[in-house]
PDB file of N, CA and C in Angstrom:
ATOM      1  N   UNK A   1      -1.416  -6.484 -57.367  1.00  0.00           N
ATOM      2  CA  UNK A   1      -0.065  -6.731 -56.918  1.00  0.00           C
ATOM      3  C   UNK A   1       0.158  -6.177 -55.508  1.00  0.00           C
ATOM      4  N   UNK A   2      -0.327  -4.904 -55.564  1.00  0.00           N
ATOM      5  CA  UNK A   2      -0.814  -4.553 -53.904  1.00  0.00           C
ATOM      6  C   UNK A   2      -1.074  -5.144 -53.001  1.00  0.00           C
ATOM      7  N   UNK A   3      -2.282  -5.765 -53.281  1.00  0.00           N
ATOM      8  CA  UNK A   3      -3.015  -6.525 -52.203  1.00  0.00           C
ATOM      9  C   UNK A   3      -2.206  -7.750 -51.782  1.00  0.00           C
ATOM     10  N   UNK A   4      -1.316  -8.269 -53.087  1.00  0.00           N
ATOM     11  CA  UNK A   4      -0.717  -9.312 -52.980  1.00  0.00           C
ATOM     12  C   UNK A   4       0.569  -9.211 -51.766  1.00  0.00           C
ATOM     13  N   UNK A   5       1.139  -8.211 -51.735  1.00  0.00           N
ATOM     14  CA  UNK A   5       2.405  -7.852 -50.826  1.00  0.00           C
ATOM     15  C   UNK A   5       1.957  -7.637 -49.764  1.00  0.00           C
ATOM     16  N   UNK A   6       0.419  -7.070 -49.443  1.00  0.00           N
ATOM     17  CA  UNK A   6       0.181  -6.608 -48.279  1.00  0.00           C
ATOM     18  C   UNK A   6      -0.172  -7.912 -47.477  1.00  0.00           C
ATOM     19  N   UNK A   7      -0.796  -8.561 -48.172  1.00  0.00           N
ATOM     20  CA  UNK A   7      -1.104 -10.032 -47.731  1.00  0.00           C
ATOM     21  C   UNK A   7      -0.095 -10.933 -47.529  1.00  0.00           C
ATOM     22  N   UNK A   8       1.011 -10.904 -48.023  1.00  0.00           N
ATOM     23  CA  UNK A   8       2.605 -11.683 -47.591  1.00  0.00           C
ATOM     24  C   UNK A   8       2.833 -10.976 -46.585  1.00  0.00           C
ATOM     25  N   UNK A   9       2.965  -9.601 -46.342  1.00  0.00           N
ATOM     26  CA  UNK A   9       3.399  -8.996 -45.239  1.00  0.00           C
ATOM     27  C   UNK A   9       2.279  -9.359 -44.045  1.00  0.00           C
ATOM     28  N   UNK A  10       1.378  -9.351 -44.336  1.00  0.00           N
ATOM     29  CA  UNK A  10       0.417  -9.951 -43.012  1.00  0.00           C
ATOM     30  C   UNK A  10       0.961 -10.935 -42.958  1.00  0.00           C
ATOM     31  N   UNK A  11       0.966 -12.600 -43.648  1.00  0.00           N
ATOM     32  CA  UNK A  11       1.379 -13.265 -42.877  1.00  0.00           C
ATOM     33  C   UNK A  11       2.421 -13.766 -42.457  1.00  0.00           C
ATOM     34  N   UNK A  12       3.667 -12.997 -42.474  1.00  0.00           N
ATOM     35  CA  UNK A  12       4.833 -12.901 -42.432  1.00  0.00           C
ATOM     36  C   UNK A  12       4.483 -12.304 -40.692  1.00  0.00           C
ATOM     37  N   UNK A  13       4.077 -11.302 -40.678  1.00  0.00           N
ATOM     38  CA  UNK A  13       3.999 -10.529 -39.769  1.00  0.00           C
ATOM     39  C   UNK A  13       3.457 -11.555 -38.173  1.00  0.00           C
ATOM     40  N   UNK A  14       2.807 -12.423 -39.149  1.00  0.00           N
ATOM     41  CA  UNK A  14       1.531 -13.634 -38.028  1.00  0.00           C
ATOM     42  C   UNK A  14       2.817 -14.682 -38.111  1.00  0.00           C
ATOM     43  N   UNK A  15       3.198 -15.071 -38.787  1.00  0.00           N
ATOM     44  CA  UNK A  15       4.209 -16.191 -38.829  1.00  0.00           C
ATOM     45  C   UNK A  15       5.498 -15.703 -37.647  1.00  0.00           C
ATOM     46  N   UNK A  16       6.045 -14.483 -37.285  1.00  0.00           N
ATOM     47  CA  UNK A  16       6.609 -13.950 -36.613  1.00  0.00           C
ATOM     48  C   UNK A  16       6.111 -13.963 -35.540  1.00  0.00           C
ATOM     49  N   UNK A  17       4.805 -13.290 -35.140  1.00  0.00           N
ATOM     50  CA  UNK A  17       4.257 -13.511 -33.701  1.00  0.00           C
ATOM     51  C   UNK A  17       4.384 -14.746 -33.379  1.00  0.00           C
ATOM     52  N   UNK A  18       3.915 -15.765 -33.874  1.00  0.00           N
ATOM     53  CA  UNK A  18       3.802 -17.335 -33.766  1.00  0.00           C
ATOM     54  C   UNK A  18       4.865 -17.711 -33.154  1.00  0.00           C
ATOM     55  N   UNK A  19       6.282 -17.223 -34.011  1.00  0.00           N
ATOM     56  CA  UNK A  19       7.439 -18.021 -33.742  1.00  0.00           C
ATOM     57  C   UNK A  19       7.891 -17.394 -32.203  1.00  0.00           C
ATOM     58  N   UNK A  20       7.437 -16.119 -32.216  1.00  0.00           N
ATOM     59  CA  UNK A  20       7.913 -15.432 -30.737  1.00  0.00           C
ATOM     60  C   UNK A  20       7.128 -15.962 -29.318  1.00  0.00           C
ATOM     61  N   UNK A  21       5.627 -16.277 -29.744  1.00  0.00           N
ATOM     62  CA  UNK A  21       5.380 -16.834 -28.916  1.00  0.00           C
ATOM     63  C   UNK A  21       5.671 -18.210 -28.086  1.00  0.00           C
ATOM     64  N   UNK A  22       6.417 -18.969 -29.499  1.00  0.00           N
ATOM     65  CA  UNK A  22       6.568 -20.437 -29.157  1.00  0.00           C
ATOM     66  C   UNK A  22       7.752 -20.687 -28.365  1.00  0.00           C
ATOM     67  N   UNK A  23       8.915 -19.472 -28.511  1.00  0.00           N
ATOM     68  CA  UNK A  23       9.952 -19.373 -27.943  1.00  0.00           C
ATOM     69  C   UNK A  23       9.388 -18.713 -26.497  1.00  0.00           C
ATOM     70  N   UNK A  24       8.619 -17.946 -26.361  1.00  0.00           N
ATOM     71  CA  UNK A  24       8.635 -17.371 -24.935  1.00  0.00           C
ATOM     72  C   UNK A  24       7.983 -18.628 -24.330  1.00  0.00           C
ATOM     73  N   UNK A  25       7.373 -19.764 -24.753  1.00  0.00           N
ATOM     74  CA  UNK A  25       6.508 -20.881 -24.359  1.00  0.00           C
ATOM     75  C   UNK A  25       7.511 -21.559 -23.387  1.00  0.00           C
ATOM     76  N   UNK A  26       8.269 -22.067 -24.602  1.00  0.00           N
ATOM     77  CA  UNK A  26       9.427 -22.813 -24.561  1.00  0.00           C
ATOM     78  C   UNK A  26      10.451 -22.383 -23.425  1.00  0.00           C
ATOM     79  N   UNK A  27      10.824 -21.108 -23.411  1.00  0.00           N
ATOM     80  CA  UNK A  27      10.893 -20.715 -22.322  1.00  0.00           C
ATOM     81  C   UNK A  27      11.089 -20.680 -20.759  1.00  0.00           C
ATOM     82  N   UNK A  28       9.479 -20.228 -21.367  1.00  0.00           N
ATOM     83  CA  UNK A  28       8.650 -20.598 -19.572  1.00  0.00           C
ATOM     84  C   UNK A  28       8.583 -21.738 -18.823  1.00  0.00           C
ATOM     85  N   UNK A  29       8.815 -22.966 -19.532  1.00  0.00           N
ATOM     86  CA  UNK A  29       8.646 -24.315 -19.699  1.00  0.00           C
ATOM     87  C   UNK A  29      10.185 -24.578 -19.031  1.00  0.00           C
ATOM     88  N   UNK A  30      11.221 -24.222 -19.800  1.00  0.00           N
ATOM     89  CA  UNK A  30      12.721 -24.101 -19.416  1.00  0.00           C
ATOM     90  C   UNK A  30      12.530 -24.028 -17.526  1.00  0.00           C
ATOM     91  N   UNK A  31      12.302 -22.716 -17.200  1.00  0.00           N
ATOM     92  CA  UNK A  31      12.367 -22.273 -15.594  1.00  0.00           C
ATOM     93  C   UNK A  31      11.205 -22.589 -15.181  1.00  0.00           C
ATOM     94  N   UNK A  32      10.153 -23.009 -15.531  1.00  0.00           N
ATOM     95  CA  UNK A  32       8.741 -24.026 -14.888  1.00  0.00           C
ATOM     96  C   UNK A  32       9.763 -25.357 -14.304  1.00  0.00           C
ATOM     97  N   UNK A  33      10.661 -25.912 -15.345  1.00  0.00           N
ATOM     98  CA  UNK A  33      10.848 -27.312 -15.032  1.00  0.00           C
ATOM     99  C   UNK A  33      12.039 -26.774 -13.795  1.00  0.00           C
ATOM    100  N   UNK A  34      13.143 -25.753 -14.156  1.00  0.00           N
ATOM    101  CA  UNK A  34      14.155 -25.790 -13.566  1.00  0.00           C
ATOM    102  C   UNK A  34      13.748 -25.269 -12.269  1.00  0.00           C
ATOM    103  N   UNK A  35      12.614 -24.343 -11.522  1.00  0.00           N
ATOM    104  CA  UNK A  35      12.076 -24.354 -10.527  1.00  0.00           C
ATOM    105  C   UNK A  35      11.580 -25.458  -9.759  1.00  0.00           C
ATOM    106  N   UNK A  36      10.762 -26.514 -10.717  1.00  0.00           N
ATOM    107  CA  UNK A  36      10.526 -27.895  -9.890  1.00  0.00           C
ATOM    108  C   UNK A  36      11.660 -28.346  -9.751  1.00  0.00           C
ATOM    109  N   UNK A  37      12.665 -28.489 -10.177  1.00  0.00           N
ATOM    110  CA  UNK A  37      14.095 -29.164  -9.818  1.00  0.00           C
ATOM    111  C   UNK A  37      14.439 -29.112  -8.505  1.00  0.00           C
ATOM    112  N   UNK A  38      14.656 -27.544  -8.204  1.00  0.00           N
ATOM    113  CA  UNK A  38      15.436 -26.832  -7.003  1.00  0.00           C
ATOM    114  C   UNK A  38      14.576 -26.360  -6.289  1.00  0.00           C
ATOM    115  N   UNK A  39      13.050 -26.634  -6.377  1.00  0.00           N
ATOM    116  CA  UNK A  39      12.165 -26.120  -5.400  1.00  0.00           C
ATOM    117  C   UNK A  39      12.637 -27.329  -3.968  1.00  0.00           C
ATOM    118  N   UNK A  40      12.682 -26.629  -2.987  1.00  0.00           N
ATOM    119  CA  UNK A  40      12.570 -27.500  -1.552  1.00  0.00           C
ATOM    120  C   UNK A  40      14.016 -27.946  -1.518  1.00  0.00           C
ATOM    121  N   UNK A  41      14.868 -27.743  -2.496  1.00  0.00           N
ATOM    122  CA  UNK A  41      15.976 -29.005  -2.064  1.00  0.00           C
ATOM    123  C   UNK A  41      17.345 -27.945  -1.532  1.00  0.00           C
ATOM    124  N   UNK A  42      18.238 -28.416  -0.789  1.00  0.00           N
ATOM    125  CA  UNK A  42      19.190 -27.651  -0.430  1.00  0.00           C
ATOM    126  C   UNK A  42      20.584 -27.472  -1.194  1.00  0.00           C
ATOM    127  N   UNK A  43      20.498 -25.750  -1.089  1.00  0.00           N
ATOM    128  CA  UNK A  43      21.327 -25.033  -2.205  1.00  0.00           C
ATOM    129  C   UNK A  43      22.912 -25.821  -2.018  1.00  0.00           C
ATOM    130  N   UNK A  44      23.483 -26.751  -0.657  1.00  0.00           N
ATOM    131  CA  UNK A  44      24.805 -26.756  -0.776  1.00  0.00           C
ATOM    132  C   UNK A  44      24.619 -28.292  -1.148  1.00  0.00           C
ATOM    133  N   UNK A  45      23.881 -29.315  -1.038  1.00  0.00           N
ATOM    134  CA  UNK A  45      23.614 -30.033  -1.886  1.00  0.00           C
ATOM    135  C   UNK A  45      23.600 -29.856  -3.590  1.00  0.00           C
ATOM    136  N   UNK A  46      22.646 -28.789  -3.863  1.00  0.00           N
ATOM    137  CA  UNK A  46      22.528 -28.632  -5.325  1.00  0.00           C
ATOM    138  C   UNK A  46      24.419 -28.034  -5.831  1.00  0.00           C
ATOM    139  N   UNK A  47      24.943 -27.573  -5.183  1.00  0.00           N
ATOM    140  CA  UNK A  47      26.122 -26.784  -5.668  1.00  0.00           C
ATOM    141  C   UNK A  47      27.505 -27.715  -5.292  1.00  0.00           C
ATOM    142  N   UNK A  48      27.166 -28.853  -4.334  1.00  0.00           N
ATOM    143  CA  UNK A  48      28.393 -29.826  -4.213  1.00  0.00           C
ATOM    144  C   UNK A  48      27.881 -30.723  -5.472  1.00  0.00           C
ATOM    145  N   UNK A  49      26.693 -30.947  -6.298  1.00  0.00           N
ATOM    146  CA  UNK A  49      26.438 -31.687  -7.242  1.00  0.00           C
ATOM    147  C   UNK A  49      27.067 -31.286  -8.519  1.00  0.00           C
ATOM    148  N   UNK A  50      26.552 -30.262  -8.687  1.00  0.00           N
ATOM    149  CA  UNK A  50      27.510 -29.278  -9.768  1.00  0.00           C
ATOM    150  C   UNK A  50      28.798 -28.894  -9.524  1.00  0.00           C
ATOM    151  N   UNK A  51      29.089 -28.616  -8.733  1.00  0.00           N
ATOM    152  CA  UNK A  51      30.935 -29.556  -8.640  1.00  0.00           C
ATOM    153  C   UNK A  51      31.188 -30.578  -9.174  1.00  0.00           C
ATOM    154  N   UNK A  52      30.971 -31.857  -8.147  1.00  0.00           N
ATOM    155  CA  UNK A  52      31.110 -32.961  -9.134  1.00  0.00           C
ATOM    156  C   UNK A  52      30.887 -33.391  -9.821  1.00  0.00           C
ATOM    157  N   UNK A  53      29.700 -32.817 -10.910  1.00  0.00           N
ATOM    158  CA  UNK A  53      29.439 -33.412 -11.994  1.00  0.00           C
ATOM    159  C   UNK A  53      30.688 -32.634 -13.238  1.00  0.00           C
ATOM    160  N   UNK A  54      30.558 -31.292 -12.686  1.00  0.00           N
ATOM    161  CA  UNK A  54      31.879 -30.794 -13.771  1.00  0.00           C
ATOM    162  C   UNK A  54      33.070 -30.804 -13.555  1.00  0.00           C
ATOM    163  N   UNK A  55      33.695 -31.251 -12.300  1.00  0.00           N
ATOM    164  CA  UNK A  55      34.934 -31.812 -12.674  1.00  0.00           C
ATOM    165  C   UNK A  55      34.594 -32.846 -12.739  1.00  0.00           C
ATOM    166  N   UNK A  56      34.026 -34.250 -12.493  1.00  0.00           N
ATOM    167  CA  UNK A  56      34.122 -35.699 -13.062  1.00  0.00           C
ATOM    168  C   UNK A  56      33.808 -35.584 -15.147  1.00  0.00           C
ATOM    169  N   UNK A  57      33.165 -34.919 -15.473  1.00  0.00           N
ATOM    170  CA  UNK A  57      32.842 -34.830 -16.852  1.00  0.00           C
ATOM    171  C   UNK A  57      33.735 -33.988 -17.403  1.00  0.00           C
ATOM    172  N   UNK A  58      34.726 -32.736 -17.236  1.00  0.00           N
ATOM    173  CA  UNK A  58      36.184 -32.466 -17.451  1.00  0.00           C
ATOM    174  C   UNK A  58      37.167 -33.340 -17.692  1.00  0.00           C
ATOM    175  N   UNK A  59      37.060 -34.103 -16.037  1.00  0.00           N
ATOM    176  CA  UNK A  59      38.423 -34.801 -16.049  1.00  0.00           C
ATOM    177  C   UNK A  59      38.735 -36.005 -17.232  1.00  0.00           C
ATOM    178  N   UNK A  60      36.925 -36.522 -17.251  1.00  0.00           N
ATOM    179  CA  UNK A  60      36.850 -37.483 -18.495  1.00  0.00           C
ATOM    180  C   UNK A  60      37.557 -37.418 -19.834  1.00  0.00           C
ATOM    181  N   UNK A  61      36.594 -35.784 -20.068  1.00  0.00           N
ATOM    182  CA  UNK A  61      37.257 -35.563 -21.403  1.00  0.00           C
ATOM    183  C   UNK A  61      38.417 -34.982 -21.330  1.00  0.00           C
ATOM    184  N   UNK A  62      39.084 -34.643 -20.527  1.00  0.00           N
ATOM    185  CA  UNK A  62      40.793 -34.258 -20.280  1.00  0.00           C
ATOM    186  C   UNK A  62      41.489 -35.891 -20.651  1.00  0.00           C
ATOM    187  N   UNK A  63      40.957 -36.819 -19.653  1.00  0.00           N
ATOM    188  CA  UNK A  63      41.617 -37.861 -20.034  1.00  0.00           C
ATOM    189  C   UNK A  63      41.590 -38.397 -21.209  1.00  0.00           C
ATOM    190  N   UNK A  64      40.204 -38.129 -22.181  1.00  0.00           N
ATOM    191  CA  UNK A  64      40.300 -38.855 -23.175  1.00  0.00           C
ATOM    192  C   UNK A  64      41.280 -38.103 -24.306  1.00  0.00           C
ATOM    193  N   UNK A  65      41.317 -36.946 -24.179  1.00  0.00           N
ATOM    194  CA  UNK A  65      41.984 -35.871 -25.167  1.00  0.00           C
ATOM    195  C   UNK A  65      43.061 -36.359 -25.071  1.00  0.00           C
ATOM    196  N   UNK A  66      43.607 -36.247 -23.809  1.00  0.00           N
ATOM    197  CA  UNK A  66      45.313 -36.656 -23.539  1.00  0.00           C
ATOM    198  C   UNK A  66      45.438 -38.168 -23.817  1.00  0.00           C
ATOM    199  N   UNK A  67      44.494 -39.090 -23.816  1.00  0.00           N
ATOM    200  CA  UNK A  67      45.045 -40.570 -23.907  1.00  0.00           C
ATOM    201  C   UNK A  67      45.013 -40.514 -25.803  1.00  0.00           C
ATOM    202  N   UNK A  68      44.381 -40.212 -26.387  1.00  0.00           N
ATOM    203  CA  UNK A  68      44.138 -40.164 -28.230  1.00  0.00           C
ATOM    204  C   UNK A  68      45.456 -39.506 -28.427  1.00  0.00           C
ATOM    205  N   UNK A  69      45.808 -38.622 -27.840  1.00  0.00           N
ATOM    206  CA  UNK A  69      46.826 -37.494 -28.571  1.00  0.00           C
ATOM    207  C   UNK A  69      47.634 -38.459 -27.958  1.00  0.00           C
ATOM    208  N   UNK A  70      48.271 -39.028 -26.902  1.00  0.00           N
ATOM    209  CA  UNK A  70      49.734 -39.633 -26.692  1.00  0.00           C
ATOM    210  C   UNK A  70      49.533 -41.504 -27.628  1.00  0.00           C
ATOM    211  N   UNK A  71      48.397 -41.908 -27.937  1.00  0.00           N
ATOM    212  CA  UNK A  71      48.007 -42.763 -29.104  1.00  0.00           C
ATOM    213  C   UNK A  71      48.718 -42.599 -30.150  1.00  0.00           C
ATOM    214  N   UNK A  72      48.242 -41.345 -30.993  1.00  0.00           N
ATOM    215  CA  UNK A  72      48.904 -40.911 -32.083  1.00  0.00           C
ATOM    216  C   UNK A  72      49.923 -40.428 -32.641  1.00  0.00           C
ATOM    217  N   UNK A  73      50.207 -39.912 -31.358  1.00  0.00           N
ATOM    218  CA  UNK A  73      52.223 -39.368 -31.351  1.00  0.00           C
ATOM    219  C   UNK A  73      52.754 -40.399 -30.809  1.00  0.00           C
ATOM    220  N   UNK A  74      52.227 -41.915 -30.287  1.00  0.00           N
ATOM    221  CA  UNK A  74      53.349 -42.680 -30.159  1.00  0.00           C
ATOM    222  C   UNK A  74      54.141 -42.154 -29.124  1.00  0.00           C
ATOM    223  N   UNK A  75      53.120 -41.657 -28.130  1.00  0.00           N
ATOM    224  CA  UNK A  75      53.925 -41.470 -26.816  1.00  0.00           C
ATOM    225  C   UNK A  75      55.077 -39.831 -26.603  1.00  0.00           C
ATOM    226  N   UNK A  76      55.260 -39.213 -27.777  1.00  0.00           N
ATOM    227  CA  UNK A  76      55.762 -38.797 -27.783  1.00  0.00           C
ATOM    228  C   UNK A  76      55.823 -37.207 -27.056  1.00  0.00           C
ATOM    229  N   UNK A  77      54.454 -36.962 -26.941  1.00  0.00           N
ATOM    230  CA  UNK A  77      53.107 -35.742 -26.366  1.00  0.00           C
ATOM    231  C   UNK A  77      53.415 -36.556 -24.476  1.00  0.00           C
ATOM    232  N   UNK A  78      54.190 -36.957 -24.052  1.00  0.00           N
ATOM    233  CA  UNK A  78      53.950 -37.414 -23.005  1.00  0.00           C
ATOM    234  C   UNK A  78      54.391 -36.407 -21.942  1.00  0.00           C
ATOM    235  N   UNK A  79      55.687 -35.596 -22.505  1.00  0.00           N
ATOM    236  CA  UNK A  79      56.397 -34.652 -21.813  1.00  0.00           C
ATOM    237  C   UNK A  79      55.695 -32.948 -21.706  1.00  0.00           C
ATOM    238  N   UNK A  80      54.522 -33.221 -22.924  1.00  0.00           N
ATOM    239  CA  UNK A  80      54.029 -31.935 -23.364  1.00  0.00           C
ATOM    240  C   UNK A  80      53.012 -32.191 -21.881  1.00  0.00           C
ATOM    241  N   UNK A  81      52.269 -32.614 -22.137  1.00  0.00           N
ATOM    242  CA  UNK A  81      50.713 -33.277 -21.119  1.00  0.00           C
ATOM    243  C   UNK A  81      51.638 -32.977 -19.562  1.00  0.00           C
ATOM    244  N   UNK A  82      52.868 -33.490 -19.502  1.00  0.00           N
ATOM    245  CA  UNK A  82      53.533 -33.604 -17.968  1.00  0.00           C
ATOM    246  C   UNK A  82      53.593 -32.017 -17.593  1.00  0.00           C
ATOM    247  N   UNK A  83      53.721 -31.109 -18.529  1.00  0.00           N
ATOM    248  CA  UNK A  83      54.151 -30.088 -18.519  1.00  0.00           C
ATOM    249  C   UNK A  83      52.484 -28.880 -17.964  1.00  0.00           C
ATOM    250  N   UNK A  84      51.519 -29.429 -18.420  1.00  0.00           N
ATOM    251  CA  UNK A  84      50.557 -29.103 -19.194  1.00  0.00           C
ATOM    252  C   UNK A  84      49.517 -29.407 -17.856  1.00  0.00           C
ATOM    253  N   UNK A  85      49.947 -30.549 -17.760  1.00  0.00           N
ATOM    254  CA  UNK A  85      48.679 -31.098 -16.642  1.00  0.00           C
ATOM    255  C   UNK A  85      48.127 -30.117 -15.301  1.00  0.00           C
ATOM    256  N   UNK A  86      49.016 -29.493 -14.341  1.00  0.00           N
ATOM    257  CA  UNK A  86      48.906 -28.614 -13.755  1.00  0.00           C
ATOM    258  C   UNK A  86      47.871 -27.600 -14.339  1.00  0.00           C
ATOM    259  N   UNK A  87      48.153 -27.081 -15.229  1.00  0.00           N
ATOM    260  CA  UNK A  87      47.536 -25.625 -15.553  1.00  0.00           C
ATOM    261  C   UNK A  87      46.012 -26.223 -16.184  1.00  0.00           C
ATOM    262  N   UNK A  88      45.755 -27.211 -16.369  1.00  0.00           N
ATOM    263  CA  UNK A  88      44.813 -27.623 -16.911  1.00  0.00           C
ATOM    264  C   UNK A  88      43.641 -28.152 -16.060  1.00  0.00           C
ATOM    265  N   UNK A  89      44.675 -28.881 -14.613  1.00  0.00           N
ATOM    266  CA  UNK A  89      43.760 -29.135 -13.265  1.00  0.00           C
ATOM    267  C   UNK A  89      42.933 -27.819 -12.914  1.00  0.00           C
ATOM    268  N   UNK A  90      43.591 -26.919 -12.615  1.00  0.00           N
ATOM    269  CA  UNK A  90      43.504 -25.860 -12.293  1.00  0.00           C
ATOM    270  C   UNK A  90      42.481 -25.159 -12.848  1.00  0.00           C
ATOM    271  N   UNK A  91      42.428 -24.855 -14.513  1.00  0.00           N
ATOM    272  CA  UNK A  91      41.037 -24.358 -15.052  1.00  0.00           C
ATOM    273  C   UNK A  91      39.994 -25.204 -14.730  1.00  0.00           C
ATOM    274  N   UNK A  92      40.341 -26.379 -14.856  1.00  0.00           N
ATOM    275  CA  UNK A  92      39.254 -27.389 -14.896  1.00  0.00           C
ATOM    276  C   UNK A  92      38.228 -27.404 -12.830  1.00  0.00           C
ATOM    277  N   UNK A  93      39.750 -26.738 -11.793  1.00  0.00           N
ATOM    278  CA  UNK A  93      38.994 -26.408 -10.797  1.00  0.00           C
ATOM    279  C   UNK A  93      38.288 -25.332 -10.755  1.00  0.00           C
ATOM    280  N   UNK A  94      38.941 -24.077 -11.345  1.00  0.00           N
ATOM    281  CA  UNK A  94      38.116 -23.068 -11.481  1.00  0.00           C
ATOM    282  C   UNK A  94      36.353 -23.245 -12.163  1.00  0.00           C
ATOM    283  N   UNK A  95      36.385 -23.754 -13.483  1.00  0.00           N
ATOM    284  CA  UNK A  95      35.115 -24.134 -14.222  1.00  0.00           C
ATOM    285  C   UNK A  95      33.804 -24.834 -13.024  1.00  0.00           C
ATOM    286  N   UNK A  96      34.638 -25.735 -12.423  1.00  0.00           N
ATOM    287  CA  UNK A  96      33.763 -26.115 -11.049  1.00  0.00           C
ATOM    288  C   UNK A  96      33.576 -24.671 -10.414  1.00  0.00           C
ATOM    289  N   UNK A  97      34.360 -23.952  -9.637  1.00  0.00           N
ATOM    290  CA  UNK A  97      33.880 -23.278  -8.784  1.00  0.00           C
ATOM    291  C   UNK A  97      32.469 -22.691  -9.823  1.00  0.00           C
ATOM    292  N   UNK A  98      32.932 -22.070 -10.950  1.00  0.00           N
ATOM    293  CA  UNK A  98      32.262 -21.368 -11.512  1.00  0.00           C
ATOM    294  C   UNK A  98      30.870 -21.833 -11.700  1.00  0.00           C
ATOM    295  N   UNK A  99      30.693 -23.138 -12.122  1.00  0.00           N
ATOM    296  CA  UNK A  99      29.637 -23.808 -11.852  1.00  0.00           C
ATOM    297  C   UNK A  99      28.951 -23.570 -10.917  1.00  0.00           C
ATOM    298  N   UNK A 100      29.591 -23.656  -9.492  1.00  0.00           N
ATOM    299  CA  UNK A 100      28.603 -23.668  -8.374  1.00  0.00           C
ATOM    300  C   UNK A 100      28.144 -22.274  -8.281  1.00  0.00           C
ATOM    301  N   UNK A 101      28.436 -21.741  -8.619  1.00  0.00           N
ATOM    302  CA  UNK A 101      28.304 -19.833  -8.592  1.00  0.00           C
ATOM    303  C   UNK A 101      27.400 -19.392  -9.523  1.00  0.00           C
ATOM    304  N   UNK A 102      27.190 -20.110 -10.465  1.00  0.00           N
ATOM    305  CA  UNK A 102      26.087 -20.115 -11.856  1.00  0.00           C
ATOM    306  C   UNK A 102      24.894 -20.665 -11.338  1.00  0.00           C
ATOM    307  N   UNK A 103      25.642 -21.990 -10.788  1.00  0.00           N
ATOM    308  CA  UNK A 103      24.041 -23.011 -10.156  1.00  0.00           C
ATOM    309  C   UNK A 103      23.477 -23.583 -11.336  1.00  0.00           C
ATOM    310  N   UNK A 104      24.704 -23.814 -11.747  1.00  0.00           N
ATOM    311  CA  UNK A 104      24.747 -24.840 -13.101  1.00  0.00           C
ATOM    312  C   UNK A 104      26.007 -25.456 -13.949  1.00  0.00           C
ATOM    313  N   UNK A 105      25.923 -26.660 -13.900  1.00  0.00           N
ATOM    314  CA  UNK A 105      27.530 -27.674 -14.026  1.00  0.00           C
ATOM    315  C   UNK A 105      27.127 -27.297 -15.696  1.00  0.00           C
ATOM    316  N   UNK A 106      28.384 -28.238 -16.163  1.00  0.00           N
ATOM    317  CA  UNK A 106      28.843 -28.301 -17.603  1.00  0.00           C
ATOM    318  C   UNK A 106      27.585 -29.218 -18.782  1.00  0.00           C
ATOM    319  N   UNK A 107      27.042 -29.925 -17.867  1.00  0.00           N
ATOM    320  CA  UNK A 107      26.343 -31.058 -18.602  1.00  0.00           C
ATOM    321  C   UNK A 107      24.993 -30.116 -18.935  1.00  0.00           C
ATOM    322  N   UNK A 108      24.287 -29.091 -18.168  1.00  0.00           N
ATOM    323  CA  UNK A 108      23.806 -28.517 -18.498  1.00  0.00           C
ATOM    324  C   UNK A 108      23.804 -27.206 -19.550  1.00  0.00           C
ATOM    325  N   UNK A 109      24.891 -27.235 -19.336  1.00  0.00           N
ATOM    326  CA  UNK A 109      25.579 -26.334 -20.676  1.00  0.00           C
ATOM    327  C   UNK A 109      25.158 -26.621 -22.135  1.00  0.00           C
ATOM    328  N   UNK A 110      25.977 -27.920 -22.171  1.00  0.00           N
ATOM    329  CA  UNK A 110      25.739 -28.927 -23.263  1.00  0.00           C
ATOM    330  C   UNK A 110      24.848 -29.125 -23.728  1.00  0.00           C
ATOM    331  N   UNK A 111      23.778 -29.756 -23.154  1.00  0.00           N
ATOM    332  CA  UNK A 111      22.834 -29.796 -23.363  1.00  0.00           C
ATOM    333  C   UNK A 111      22.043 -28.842 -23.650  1.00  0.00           C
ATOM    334  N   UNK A 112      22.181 -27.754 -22.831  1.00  0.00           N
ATOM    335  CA  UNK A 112      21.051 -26.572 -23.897  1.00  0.00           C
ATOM    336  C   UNK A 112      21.860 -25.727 -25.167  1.00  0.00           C
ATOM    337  N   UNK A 113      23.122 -26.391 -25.285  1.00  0.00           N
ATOM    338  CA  UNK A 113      23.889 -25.814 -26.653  1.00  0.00           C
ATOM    339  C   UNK A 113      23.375 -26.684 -27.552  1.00  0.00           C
ATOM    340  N   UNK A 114      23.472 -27.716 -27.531  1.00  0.00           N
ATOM    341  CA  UNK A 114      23.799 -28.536 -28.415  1.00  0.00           C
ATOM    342  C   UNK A 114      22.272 -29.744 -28.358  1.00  0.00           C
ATOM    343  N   UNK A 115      21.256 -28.868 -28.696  1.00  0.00           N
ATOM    344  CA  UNK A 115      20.062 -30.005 -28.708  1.00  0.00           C
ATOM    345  C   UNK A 115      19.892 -31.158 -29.819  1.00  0.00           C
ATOM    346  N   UNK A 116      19.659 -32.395 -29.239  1.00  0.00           N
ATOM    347  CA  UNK A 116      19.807 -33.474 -29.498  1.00  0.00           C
ATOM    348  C   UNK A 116      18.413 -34.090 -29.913  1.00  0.00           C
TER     349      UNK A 116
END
């Protein structure tokens, strides 16, 4: 019964290295690719891109949020959104700046949250 636990614990122990290695792989692979990206190319290029990619992909889903919700209330959410819209431009400019300051828009976000 000994031998038996010690031998689960070995390969428990190997099954663990394995998985750590595949993640540090995976990784390396991550900033291998994201270095060929941004190798040679210019940083105010790369950071006016990530601007516009996260406010054009904001504003999208701002618009689509606000067009479903005044859908379903029958127009009625129209005065809320009028009220609303301002403060919402506004994060949605900040999230850009923030982007360019990260040196990484929203779509990249997404995408490494939410693998597909």
């Amino acid at each position: 019964m000994r031998k038996k636990n010690d031998i689960e614990t070995e390969l428990d122990q190997k099954e663990f290295e394995n998985e750590i290695n595949r993640d540090l792989s995976h990784q390396y692979n991550k900033i291998e690719v994201k270095e060929k990206l941004t190798e040679g190319k210019n940083p105010y290029v790369l950071g006016g891109m990530n601007f516009f990619v996260t406010l054009v992909i904001l504003e999208i889903f701002y618009w689509v949020v606000k067009a479903n919700v005044n859908f379903f209330t029958l127009g009625f959410s129209l005065e809320f959104f009028g009220t609303l819209d301002p403060f919402i431009h506004i994060a949605i400019l900040v999230l850009c700046v923030n982007s360019v300051i990260q040196k990484r828009s929203v779509l990249d976000s997404i995408i490494d949250r939410w693998p597909f």
